[in-house]
Protein backbone atom coordinates (compact mmCIF):
# COMPACT_ATOMS: atom_id res chain seq x y z
CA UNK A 1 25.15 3.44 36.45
CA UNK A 2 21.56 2.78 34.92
CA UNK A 3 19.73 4.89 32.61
CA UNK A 4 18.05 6.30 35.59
CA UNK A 5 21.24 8.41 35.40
CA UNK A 6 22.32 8.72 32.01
CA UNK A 7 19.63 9.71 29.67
CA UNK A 8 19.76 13.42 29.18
CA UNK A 9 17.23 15.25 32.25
CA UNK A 10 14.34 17.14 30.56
CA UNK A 11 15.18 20.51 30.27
CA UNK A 12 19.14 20.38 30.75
CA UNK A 13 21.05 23.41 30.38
CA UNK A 14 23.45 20.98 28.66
CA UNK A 15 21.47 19.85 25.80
CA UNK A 16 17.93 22.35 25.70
CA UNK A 17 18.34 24.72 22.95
CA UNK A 18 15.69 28.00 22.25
CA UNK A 19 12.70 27.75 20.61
CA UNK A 20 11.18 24.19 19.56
CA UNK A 21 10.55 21.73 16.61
CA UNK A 22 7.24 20.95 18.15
CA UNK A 23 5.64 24.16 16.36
CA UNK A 24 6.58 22.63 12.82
CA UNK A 25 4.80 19.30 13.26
CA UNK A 26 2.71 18.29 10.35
CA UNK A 27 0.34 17.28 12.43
CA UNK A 28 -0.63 20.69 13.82
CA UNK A 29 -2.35 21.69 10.24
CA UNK A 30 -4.15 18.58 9.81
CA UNK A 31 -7.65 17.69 10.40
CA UNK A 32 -6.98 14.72 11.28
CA UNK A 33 -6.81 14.14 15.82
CA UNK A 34 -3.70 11.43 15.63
CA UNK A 35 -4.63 11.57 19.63
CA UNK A 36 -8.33 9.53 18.78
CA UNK A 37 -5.72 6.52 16.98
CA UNK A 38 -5.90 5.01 20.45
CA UNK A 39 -5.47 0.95 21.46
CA UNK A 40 -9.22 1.36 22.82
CA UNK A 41 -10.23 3.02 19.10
CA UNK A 42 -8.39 -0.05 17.28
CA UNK A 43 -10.21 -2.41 19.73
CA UNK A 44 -13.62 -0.68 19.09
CA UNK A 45 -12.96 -1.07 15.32
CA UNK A 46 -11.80 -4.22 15.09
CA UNK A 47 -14.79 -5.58 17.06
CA UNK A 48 -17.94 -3.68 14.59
CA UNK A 49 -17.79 -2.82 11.68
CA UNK A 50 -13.97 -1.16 11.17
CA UNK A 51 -15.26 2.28 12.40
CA UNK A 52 -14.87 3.85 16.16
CA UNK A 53 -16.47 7.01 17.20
CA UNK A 54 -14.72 10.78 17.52
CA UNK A 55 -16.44 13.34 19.17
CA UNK A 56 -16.67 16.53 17.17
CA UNK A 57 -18.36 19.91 17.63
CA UNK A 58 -21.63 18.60 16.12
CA UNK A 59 -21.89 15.15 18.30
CA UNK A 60 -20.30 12.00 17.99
CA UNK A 61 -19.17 10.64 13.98
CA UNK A 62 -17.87 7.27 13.27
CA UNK A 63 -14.88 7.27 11.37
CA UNK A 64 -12.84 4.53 9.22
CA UNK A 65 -9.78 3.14 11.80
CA UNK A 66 -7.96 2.21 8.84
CA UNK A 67 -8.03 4.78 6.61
CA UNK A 68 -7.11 7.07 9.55
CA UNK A 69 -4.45 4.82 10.34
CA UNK A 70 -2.98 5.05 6.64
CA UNK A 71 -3.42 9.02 6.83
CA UNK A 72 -1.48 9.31 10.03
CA UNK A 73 1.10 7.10 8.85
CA UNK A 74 1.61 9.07 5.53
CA UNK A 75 1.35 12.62 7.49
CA UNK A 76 4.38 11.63 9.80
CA UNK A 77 6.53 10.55 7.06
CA UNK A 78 6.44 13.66 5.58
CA UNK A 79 7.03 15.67 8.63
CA UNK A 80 9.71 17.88 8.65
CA UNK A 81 10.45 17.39 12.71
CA UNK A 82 9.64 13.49 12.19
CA UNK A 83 13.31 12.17 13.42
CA UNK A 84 13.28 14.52 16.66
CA UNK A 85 9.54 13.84 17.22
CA UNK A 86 9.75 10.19 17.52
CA UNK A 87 13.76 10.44 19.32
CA UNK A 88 11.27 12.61 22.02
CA UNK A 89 8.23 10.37 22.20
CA UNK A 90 10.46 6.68 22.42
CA UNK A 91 12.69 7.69 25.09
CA UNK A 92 11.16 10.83 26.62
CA UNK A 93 8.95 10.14 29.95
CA UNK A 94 7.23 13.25 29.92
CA UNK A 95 6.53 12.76 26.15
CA UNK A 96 6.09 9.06 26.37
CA UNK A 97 3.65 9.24 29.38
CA UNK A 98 1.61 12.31 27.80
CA UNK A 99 1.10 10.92 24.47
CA UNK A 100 -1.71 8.99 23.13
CA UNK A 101 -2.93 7.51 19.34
CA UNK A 102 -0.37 7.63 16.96
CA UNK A 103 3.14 9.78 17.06
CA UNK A 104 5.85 10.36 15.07
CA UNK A 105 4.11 7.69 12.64
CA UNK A 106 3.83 4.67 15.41
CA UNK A 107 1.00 3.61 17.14
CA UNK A 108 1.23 3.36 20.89
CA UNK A 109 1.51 -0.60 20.83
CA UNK A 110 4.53 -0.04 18.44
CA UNK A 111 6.03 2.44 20.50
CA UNK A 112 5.81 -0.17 23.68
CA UNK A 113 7.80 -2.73 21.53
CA UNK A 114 9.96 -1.10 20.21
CA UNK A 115 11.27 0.19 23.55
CA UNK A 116 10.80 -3.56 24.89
CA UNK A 117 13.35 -4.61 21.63
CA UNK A 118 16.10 -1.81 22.15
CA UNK A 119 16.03 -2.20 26.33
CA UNK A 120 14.12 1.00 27.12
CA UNK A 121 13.04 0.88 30.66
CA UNK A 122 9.39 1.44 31.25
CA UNK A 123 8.09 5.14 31.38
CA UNK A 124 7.74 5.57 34.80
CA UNK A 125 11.50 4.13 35.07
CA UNK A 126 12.94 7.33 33.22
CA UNK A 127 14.64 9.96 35.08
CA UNK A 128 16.17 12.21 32.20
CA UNK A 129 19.71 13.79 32.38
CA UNK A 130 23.10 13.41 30.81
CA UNK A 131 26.91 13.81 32.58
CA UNK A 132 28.24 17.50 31.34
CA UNK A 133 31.83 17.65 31.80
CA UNK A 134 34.86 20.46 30.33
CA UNK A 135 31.91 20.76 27.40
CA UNK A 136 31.36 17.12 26.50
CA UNK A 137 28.62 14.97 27.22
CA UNK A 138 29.21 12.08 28.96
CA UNK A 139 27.57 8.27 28.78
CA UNK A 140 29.40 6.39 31.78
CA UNK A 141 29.32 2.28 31.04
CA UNK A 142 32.01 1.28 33.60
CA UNK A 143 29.43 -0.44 35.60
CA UNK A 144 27.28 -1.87 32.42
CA UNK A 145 28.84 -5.02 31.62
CA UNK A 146 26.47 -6.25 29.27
CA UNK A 147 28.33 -3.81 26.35
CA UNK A 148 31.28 -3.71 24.10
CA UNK A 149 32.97 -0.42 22.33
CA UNK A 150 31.29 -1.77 18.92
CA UNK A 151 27.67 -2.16 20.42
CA UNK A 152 25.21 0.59 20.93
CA UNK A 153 24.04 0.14 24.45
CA UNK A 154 20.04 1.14 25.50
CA UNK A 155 22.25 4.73 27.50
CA UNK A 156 23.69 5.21 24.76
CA UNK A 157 20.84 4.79 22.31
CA UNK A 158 19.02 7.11 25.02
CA UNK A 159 21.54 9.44 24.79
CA UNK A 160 21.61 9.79 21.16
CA UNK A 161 17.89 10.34 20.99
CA UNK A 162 17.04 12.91 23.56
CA UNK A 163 20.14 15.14 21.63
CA UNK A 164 18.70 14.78 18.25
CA UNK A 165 14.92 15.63 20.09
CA UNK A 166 16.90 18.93 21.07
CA UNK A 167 17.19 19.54 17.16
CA UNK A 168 21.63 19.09 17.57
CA UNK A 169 22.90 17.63 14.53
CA UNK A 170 25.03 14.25 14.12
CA UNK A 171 27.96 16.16 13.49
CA UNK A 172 27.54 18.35 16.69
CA UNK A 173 26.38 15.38 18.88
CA UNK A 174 29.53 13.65 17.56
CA UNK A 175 31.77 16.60 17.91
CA UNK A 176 30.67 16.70 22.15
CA UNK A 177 29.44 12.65 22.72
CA UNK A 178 31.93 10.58 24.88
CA UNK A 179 30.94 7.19 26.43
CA UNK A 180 32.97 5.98 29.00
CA UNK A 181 33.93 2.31 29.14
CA UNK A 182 34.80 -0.20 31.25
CA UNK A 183 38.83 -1.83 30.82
CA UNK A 184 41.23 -3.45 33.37
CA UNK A 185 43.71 -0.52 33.39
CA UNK A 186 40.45 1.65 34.23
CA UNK A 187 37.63 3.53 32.55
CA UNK A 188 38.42 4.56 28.96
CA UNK A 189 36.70 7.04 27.06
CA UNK A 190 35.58 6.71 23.28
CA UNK A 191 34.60 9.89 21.55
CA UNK A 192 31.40 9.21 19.13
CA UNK A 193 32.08 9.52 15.52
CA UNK A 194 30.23 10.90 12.96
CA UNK A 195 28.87 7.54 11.69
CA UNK A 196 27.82 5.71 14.90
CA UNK A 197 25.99 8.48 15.76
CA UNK A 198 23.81 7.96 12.16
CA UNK A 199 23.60 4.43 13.02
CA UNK A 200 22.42 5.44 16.10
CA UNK A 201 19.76 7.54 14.60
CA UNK A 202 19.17 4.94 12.40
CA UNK A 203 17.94 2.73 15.17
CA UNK A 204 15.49 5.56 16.32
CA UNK A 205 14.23 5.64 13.12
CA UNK A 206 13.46 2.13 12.67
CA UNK A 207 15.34 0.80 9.77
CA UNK A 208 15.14 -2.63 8.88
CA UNK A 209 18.26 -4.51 9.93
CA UNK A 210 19.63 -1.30 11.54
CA UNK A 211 19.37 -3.00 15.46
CA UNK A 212 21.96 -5.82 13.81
CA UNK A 213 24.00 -3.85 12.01
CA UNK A 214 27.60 -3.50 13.95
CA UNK A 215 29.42 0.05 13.71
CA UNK A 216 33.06 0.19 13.29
């Protein structure tokens, strides 16, 4: 199987849960437009005078690219929705391919490597859903055979992230996570513990050494 079959399908009745973290973004209360923090504004910047233009109510105003970047970055961080924000935005499509300027505290060039360095396919290669069976949640790897039990595969990392961009909890995703591996006496299934699945999420949340960093 490929991710185009094992990444959690927008919407699920498996994974969706009421209500939604987007209304507590920081970003909603802040003057700031994190959408303006394009490539195109950084290009415009970098080429004049460090400025790029916004168009407000009263005309176009040139504001500072990196002072806006430093404000966006520092907004983010203290987001309360910041780990299920950027779970939604690095391996969503619909998120991915509607957002622009600077999410969850990346820019859209980081976002693009960052996908690029964990094995994310490309946005338009995304076709969201995740194997419900007897209430668990399955991530098949019998035909991947790239992966080991003590890696965390690109399905598994997208599996991982579009739970926690549902608001669940490492202890519920470990509680109902199962990958499925490959073995000569057949496919054997590894339940997720409590601690790969913060690894996981440490991954998504871009901690320095985390991509090396083996499980046990």
């Amino acid at each position: 199987m490929t991710l185009a079959t094992l990444a959690p399908r927008a919407g699920s009745p498996a994974i969706t849960r009421p209500g939604g973290w987007q209304v507590r973004g920081a970003c909603l209360t802040s003057s700031l437009d994190l959408a303006e923090l394009t490539p195109e504004a950084a290009a415009y910047a970098g080429a004049g005078d460090g400025t790029y233009p916004v168009e407000t109510r009263r005309g176009t105003t040139l504001r500072r690219w990196s002072e806006d970047l430093e404000t966006a970055r520092a907004l983010c961080s203290v987001c309360p929705v910041l780990a299920q924000c950027r779970a939604d935005v690095l391996t969503s499509r619909e998120a991915a391919g509607a957002s622009s300027g600077v999410v969850a505290g990346l820019t859209e060039p980081e976002r693009a490597a960052w996908r690029r360095e964990h094995g994310i396919p490309p946005v338009n290669g995304w076709v969201l859903h995740l194997i419900e069976r007897d209430g668990r949640l399955l991530v098949d790897l019998t035909t991947v055979t790239r992966n080991t039990p003590r890696s965390i595969a690109a399905e598994e990392l997208v599996a991982v992230a579009r739970l926690v961009a549902e608001d669940w909890t490492s202890e519920e995703i470990a509680a109902r996570l199962v990958t499925v591996y490959p073995s000569a006496s057949g496919p054997v299934e590894v339940p997720w513990t409590s601690y790969r699945v913060k690894h996981a999420r440490r991954i998504l949340a871009g901690s320095r050494g985390a991509r090396d960093r083996v499980p046990a």
